[in-house]
PDB file of N, CA and C in Angstrom:
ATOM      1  N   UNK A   1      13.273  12.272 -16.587  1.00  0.00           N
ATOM      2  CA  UNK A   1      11.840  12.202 -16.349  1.00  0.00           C
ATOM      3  C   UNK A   1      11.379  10.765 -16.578  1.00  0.00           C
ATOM      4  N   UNK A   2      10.388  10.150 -15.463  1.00  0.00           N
ATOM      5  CA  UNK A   2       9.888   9.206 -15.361  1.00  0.00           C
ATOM      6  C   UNK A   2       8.569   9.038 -16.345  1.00  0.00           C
ATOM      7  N   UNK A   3       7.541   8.286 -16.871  1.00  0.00           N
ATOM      8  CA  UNK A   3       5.940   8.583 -17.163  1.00  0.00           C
ATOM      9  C   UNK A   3       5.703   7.516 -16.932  1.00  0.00           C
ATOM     10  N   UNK A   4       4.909   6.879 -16.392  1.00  0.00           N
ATOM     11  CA  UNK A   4       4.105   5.612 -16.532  1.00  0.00           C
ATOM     12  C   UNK A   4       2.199   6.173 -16.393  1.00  0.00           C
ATOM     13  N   UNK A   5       1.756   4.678 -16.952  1.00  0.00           N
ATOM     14  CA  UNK A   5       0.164   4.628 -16.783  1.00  0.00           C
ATOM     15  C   UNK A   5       0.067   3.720 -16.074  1.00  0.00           C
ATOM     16  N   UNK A   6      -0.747   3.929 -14.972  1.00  0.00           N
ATOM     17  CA  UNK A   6      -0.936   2.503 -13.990  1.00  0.00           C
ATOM     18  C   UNK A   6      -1.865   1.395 -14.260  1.00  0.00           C
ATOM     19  N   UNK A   7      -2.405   1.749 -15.813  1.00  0.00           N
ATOM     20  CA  UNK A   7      -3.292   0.774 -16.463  1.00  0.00           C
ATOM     21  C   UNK A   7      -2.207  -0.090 -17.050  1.00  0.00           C
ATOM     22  N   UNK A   8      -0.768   0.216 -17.055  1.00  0.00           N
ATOM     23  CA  UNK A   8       0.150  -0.373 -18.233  1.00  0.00           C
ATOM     24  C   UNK A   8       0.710  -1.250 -17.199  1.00  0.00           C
ATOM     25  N   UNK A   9       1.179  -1.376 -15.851  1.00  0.00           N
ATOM     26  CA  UNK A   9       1.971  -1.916 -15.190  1.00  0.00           C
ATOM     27  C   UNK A   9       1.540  -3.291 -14.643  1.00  0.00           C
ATOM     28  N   UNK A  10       2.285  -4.294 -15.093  1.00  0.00           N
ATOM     29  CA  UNK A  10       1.864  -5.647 -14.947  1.00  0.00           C
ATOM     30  C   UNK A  10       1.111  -5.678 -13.130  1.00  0.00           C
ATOM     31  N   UNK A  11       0.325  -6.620 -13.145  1.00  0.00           N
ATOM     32  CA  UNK A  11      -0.025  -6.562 -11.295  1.00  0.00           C
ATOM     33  C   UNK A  11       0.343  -7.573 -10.757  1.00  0.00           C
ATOM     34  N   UNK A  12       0.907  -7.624  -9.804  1.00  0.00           N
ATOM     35  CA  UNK A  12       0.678  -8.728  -8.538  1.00  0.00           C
ATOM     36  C   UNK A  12      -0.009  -9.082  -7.376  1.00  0.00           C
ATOM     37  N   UNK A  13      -0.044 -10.273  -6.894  1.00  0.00           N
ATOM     38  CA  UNK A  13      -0.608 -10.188  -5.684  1.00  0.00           C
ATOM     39  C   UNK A  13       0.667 -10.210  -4.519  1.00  0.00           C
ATOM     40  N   UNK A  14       0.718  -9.327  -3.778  1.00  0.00           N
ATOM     41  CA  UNK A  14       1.607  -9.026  -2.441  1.00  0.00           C
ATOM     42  C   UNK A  14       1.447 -10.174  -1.518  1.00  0.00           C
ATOM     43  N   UNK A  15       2.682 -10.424  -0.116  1.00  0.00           N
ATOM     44  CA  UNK A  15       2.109 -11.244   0.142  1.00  0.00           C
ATOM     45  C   UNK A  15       1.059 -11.220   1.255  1.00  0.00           C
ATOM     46  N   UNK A  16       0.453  -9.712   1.042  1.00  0.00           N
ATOM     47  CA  UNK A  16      -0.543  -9.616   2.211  1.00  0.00           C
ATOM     48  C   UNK A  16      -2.020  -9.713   1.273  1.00  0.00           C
ATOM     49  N   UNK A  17      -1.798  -9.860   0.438  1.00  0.00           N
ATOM     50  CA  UNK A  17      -3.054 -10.435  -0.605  1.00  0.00           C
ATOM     51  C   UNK A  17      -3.360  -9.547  -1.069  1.00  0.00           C
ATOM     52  N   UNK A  18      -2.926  -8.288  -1.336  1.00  0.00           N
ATOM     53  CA  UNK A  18      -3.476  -7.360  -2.087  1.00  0.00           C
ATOM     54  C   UNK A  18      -2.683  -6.719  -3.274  1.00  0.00           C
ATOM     55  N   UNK A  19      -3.404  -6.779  -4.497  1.00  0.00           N
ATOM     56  CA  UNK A  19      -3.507  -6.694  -5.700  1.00  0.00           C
ATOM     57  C   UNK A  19      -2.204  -5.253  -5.664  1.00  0.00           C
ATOM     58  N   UNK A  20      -0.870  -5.427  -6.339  1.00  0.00           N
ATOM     59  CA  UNK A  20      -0.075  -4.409  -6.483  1.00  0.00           C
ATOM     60  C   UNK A  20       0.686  -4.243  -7.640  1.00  0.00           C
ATOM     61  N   UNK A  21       0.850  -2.834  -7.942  1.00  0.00           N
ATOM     62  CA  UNK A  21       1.709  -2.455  -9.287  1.00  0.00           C
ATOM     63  C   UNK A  21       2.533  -1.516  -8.916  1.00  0.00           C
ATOM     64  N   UNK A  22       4.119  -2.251  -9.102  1.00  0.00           N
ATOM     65  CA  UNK A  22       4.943  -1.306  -8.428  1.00  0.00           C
ATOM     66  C   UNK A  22       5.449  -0.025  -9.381  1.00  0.00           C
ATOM     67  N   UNK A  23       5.230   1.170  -9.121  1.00  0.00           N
ATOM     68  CA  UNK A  23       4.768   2.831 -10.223  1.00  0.00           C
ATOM     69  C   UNK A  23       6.223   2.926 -10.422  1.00  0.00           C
ATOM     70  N   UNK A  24       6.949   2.944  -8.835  1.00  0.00           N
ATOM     71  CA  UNK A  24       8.053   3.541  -8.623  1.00  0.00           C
ATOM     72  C   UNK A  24       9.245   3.087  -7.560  1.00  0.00           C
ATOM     73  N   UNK A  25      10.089   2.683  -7.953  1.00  0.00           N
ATOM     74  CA  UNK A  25      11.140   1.760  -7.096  1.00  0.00           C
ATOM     75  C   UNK A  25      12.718   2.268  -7.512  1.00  0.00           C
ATOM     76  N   UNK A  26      13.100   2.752  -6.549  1.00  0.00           N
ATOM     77  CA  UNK A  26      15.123   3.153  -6.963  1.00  0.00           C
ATOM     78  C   UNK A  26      15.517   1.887  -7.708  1.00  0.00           C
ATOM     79  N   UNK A  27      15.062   0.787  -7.246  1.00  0.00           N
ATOM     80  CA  UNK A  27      16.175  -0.871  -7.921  1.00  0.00           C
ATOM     81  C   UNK A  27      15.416  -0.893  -9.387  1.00  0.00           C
ATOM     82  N   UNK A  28      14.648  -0.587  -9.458  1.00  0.00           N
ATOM     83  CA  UNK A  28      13.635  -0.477 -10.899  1.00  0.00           C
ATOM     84  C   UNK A  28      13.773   0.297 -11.973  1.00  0.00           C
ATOM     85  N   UNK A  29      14.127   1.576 -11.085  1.00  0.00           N
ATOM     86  CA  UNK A  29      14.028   2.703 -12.281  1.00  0.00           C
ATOM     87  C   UNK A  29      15.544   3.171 -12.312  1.00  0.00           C
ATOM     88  N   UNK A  30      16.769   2.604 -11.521  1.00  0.00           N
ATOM     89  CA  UNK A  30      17.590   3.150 -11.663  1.00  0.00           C
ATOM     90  C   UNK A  30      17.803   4.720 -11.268  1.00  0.00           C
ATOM     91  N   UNK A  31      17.252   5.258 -10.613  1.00  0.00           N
ATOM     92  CA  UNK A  31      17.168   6.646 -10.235  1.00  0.00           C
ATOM     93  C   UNK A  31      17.633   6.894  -8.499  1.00  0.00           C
ATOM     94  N   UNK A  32      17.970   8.165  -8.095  1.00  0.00           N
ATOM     95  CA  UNK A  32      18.295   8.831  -6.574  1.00  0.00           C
ATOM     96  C   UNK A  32      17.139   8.169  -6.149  1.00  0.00           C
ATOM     97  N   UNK A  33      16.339   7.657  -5.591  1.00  0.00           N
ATOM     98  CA  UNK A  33      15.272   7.834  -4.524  1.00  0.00           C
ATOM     99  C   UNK A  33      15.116   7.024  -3.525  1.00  0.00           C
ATOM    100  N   UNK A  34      14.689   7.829  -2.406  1.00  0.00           N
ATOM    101  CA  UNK A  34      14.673   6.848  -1.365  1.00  0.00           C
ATOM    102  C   UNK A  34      13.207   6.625  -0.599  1.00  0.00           C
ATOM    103  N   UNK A  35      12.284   6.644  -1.568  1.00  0.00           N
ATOM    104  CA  UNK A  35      10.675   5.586  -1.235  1.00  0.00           C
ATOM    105  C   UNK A  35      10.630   4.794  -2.277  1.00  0.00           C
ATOM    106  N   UNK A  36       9.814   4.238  -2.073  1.00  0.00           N
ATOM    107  CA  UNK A  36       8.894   3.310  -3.386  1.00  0.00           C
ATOM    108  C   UNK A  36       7.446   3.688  -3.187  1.00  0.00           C
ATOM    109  N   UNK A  37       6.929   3.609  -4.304  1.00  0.00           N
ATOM    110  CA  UNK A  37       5.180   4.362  -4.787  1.00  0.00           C
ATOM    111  C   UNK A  37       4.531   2.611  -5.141  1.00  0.00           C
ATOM    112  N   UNK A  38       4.049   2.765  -5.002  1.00  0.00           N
ATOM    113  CA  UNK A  38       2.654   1.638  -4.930  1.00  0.00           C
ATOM    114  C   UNK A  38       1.055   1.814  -5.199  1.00  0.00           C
ATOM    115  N   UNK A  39       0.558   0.975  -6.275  1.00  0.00           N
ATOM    116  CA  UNK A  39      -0.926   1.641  -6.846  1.00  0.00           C
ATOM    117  C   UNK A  39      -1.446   0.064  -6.042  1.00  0.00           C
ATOM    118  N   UNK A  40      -2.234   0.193  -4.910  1.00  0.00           N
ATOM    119  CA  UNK A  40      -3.281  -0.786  -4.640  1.00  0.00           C
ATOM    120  C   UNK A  40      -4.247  -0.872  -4.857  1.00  0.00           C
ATOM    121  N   UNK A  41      -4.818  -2.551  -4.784  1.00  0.00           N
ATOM    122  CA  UNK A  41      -6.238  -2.674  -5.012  1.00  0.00           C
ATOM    123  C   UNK A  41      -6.472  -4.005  -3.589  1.00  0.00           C
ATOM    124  N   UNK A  42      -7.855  -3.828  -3.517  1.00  0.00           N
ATOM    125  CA  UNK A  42      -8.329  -4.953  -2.526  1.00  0.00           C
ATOM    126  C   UNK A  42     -10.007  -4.759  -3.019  1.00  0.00           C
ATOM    127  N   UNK A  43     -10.259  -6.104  -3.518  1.00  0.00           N
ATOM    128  CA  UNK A  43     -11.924  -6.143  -3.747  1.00  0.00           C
ATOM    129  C   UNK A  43     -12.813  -6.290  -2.790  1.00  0.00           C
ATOM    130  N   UNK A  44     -14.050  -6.206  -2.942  1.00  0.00           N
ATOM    131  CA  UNK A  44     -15.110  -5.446  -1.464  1.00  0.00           C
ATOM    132  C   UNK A  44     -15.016  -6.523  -0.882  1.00  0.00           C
ATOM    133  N   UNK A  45     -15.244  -6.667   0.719  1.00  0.00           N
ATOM    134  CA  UNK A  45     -15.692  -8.055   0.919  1.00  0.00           C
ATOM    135  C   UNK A  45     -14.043  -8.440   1.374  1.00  0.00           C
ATOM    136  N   UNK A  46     -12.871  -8.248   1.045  1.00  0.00           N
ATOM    137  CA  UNK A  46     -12.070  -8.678   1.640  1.00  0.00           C
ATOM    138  C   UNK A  46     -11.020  -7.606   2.336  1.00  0.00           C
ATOM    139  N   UNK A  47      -9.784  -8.572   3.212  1.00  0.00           N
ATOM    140  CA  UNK A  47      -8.958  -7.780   3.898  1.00  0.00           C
ATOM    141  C   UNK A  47      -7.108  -8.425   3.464  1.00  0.00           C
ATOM    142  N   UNK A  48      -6.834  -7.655   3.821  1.00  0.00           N
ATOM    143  CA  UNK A  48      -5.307  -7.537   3.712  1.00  0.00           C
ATOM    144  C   UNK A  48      -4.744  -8.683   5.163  1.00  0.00           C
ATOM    145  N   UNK A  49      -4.062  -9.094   4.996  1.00  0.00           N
ATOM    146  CA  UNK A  49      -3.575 -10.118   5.723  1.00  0.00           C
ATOM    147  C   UNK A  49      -2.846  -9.293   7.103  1.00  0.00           C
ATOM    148  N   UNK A  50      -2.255  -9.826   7.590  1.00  0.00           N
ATOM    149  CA  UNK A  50      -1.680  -8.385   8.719  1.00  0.00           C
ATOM    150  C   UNK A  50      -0.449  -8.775   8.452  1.00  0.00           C
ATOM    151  N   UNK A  51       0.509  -7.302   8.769  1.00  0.00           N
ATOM    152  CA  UNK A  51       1.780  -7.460   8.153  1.00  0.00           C
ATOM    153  C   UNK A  51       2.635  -6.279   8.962  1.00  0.00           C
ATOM    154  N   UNK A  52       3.570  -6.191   8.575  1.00  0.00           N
ATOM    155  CA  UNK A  52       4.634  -5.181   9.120  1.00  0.00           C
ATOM    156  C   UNK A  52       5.965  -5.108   8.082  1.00  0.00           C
ATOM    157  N   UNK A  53       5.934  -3.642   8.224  1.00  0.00           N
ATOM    158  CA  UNK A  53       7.477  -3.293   7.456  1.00  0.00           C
ATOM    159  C   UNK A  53       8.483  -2.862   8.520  1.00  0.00           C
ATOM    160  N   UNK A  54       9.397  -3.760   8.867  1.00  0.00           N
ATOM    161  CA  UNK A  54      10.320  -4.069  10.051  1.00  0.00           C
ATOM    162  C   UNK A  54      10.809  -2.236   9.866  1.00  0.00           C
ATOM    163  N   UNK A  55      11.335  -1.518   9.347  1.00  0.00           N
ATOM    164  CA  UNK A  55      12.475  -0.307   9.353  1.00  0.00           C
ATOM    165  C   UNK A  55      12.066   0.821   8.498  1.00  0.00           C
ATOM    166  N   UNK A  56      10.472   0.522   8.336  1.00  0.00           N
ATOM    167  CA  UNK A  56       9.867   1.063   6.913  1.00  0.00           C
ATOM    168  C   UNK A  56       8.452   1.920   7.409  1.00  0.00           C
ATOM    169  N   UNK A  57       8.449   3.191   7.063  1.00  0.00           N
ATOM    170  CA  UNK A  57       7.080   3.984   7.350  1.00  0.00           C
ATOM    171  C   UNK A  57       6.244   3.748   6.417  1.00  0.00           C
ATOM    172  N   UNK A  58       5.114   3.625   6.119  1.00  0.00           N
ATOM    173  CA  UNK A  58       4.049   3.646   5.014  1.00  0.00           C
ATOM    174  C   UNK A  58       3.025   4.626   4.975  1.00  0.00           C
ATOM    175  N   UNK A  59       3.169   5.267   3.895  1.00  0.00           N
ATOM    176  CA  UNK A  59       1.850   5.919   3.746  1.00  0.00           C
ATOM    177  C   UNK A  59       0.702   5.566   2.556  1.00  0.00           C
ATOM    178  N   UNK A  60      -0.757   5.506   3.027  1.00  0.00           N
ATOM    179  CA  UNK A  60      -1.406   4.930   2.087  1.00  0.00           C
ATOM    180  C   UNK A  60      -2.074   6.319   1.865  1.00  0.00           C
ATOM    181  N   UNK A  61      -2.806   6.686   0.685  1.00  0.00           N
ATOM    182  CA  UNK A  61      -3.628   8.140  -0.043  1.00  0.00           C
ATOM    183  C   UNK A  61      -4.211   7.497  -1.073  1.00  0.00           C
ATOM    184  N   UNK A  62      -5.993   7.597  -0.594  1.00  0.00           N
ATOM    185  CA  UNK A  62      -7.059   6.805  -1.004  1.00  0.00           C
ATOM    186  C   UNK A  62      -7.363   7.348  -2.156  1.00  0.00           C
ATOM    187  N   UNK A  63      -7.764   6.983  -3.550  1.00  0.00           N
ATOM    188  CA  UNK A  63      -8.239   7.106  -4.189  1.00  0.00           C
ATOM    189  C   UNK A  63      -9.766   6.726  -4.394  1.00  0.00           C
ATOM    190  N   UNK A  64     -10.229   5.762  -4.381  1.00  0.00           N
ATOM    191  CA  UNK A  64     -11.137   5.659  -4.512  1.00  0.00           C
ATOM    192  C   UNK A  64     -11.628   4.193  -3.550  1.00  0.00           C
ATOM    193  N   UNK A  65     -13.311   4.570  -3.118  1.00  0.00           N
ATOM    194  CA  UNK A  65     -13.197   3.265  -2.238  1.00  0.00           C
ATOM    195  C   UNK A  65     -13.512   3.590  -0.511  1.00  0.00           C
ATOM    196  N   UNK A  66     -13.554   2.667   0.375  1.00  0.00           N
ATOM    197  CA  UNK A  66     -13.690   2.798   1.438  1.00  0.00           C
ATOM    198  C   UNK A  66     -13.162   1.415   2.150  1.00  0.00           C
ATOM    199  N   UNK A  67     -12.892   1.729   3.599  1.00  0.00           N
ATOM    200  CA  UNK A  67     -12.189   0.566   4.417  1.00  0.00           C
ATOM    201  C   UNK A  67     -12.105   0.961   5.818  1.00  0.00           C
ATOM    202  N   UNK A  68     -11.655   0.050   6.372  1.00  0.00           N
ATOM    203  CA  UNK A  68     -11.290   0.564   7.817  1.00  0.00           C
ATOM    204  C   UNK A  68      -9.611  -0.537   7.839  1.00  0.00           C
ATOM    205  N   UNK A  69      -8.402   0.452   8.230  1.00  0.00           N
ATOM    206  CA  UNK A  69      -7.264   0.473   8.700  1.00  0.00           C
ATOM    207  C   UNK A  69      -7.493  -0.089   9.792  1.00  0.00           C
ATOM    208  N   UNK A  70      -6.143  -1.025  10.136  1.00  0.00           N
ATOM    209  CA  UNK A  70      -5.945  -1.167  11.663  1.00  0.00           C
ATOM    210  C   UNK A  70      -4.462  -1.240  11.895  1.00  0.00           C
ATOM    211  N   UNK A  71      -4.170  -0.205  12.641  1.00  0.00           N
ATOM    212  CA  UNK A  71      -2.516  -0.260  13.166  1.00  0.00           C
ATOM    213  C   UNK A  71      -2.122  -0.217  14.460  1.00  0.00           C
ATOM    214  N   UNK A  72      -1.415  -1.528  14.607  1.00  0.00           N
ATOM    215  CA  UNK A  72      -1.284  -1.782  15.830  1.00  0.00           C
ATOM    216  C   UNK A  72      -2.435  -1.880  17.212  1.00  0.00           C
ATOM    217  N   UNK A  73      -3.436  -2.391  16.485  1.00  0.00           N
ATOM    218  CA  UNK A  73      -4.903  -2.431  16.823  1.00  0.00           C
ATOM    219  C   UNK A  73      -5.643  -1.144  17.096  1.00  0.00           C
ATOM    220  N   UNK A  74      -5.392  -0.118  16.796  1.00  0.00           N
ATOM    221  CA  UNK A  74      -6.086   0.430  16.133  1.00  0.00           C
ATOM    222  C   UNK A  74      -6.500   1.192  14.882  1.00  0.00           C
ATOM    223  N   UNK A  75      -7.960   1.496  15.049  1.00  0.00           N
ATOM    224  CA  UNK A  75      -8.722   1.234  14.027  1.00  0.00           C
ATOM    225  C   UNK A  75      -9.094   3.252  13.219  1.00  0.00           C
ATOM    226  N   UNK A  76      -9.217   3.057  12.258  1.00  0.00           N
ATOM    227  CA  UNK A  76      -9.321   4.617  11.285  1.00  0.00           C
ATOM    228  C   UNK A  76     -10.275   3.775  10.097  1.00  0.00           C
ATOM    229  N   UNK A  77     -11.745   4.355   9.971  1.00  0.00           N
ATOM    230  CA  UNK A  77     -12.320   4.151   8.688  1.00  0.00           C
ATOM    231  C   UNK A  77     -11.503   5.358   7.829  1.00  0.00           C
ATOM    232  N   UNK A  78     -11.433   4.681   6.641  1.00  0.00           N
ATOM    233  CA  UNK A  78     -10.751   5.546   4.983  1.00  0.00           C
ATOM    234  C   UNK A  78     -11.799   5.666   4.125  1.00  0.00           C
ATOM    235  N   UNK A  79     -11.879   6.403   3.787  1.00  0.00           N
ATOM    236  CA  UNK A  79     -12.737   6.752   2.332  1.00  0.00           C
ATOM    237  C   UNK A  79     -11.490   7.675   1.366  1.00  0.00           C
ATOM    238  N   UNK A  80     -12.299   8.037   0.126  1.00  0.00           N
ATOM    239  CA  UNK A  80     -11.776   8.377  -0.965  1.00  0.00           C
ATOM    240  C   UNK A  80     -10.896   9.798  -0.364  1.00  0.00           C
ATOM    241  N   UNK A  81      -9.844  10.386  -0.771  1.00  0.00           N
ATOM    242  CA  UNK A  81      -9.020  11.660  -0.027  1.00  0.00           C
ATOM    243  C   UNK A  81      -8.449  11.334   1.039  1.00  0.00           C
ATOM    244  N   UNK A  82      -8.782  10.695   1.951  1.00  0.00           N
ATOM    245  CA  UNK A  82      -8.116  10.294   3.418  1.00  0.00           C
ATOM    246  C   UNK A  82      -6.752   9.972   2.997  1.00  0.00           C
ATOM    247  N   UNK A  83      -5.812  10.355   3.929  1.00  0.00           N
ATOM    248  CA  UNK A  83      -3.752   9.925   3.945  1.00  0.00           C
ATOM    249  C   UNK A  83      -4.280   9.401   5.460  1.00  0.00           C
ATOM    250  N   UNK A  84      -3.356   8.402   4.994  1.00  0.00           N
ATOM    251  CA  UNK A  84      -2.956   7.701   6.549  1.00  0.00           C
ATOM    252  C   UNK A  84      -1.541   6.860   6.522  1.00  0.00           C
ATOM    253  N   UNK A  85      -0.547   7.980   8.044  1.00  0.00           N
ATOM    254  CA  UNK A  85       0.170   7.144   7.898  1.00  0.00           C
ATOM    255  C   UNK A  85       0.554   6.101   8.980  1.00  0.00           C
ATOM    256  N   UNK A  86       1.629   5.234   8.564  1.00  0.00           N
ATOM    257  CA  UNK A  86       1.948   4.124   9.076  1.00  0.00           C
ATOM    258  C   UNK A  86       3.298   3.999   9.717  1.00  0.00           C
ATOM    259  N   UNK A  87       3.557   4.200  10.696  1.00  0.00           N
ATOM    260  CA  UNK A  87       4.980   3.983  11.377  1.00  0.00           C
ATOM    261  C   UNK A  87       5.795   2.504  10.674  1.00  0.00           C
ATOM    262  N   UNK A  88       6.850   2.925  10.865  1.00  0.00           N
ATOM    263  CA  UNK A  88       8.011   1.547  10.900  1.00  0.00           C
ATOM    264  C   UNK A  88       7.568   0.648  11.881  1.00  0.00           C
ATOM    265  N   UNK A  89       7.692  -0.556  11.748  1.00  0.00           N
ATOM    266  CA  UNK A  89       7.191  -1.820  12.605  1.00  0.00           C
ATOM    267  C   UNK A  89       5.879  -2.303  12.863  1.00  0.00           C
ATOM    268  N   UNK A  90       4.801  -1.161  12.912  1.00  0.00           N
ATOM    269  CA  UNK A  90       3.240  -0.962  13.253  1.00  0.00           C
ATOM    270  C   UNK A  90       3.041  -2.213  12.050  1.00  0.00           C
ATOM    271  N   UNK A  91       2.358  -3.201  13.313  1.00  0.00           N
ATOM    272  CA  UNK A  91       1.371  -4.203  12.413  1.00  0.00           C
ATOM    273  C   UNK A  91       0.004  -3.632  12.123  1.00  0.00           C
ATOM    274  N   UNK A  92      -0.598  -3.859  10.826  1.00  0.00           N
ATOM    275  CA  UNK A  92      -1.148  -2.899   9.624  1.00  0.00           C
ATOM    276  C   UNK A  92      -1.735  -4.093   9.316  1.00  0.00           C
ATOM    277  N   UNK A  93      -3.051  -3.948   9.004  1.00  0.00           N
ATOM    278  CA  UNK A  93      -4.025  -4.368   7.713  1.00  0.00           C
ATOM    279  C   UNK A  93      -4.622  -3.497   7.379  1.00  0.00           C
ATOM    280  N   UNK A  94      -5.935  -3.804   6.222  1.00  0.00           N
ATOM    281  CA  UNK A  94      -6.871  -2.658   5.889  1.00  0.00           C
ATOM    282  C   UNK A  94      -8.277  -4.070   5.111  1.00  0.00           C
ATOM    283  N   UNK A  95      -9.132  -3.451   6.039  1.00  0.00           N
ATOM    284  CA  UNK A  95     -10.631  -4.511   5.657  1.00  0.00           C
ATOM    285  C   UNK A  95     -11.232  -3.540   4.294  1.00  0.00           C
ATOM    286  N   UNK A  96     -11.490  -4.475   3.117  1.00  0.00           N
ATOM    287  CA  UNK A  96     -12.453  -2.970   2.500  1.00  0.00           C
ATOM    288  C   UNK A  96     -14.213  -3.779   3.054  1.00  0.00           C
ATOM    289  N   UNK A  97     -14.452  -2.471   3.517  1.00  0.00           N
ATOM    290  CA  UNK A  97     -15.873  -2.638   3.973  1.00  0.00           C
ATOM    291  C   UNK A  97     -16.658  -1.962   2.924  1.00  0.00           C
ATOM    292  N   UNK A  98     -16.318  -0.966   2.176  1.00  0.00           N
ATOM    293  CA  UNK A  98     -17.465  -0.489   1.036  1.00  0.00           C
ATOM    294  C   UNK A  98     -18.027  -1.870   0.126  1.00  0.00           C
ATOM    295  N   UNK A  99     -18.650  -1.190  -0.964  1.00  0.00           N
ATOM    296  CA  UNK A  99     -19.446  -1.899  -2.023  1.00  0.00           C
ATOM    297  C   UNK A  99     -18.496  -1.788  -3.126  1.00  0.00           C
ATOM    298  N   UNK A 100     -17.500  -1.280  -3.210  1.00  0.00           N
ATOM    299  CA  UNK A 100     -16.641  -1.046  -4.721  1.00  0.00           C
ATOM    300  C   UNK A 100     -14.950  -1.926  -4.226  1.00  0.00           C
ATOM    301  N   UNK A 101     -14.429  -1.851  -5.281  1.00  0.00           N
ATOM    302  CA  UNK A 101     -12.934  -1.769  -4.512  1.00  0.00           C
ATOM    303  C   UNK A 101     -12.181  -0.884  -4.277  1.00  0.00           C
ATOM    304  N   UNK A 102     -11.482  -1.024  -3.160  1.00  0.00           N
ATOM    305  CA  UNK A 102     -10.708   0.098  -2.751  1.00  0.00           C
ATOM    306  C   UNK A 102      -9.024   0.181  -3.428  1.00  0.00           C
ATOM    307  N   UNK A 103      -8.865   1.445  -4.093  1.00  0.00           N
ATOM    308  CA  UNK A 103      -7.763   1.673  -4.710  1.00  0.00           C
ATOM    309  C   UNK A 103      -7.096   2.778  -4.092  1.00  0.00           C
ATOM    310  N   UNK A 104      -5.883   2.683  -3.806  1.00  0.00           N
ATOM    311  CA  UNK A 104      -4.871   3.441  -2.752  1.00  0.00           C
ATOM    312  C   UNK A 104      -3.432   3.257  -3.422  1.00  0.00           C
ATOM    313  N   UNK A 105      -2.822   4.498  -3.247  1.00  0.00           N
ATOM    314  CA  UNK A 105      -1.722   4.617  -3.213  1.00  0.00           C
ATOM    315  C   UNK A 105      -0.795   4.198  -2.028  1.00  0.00           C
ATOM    316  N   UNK A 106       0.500   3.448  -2.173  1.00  0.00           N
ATOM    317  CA  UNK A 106       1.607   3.405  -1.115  1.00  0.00           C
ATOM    318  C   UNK A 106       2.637   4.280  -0.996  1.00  0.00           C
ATOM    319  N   UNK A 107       3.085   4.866  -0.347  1.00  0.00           N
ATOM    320  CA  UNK A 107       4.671   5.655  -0.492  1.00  0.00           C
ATOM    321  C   UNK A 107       5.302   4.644   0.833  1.00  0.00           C
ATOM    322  N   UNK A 108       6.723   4.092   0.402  1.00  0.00           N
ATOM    323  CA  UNK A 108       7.396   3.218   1.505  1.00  0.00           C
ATOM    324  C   UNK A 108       8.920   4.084   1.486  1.00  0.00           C
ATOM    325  N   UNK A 109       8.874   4.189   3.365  1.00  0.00           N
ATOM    326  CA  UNK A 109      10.189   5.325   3.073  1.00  0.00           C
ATOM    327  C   UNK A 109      11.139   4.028   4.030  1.00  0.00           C
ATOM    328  N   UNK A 110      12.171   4.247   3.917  1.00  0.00           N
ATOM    329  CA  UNK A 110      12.667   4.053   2.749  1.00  0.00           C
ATOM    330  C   UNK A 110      12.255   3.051   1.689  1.00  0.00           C
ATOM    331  N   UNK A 111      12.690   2.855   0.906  1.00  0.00           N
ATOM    332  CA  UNK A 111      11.677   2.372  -0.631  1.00  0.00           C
ATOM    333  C   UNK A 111      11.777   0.605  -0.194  1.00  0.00           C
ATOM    334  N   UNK A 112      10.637  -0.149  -0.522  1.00  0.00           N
ATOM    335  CA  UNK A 112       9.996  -1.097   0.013  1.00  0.00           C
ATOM    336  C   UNK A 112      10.812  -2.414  -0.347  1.00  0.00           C
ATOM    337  N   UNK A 113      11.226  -3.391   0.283  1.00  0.00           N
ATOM    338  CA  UNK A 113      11.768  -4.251   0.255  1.00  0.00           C
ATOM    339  C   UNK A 113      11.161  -5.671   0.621  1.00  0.00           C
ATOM    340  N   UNK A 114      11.180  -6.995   0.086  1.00  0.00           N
ATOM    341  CA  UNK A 114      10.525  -8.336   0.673  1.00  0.00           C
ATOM    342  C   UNK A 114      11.036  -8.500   1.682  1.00  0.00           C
ATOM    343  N   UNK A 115      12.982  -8.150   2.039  1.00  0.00           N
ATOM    344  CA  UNK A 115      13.030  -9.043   3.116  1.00  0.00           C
ATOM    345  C   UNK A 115      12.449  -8.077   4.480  1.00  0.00           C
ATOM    346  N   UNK A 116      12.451  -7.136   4.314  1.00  0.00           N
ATOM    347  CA  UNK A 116      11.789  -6.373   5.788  1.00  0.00           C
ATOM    348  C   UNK A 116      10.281  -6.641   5.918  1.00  0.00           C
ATOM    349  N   UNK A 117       9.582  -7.354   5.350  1.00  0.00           N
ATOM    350  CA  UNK A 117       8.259  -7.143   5.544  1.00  0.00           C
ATOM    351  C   UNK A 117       7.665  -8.480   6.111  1.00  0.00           C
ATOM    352  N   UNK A 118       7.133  -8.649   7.223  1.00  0.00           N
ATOM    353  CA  UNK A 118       6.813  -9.785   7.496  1.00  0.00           C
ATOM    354  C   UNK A 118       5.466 -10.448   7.976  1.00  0.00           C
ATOM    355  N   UNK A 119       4.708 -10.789   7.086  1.00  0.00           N
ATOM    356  CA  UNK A 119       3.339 -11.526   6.849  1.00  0.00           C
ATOM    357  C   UNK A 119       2.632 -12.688   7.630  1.00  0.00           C
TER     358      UNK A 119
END
């Protein structure tokens, strides 16, 4: 059994500019798995750079917050509950257009890697 608090996990900035704490990673935790989990943030007022995971599906599941997605030019507003997913290769950003910041979960199948991702 795994536990973490996602208040405990050091953050980074990705290189699509958005604020990340990686929950859950096979190279990390030493465990079977084949995604990686991801707790995002992006503050109001800004956007995610555009990007692609070359061999990699993404799914984002909103917590809190609002935005509008764009994959592969097109466009899905998100609010809080919304899943949206993301094909392998699909160039991806996400604008937050609300008043708060938007906090989202990642699931990357297979589990997320630097060199496939390209910014």
């Amino acid at each position: 059994m795994i536990k973490k608090t996602i208040a405990d996990i050091t953050p980074f900035t990705a290189g699509d500019d958005t604020l990340i704490r990686e929950v859950l990673h096979p190279k990390n935790e030493g465990v079977p798995m084949a995604y990686s989990l991801a707790h995002a943030e992006l503050e109001s007022g800004k956007a995610s750079l555009p990007h692609r995971l070359l061999d990699r599906s993404e799914v984002y599941i909103i917590l809190d917050g609002e935005g509008t997605a764009y994959v592969d030019g097109q466009a899905a507003v998100l609010r809080t509950g919304d899943v949206l997913f993301i094909p392998a290769g699909a160039e991806q950003y996400l604008d937050n257009t609300g008043t708060a910041t938007i906090r989202f979960l990642c699931i990357v199948d297979p589990a997320w890697s630097k060199d496939t991702e390209i910014v």
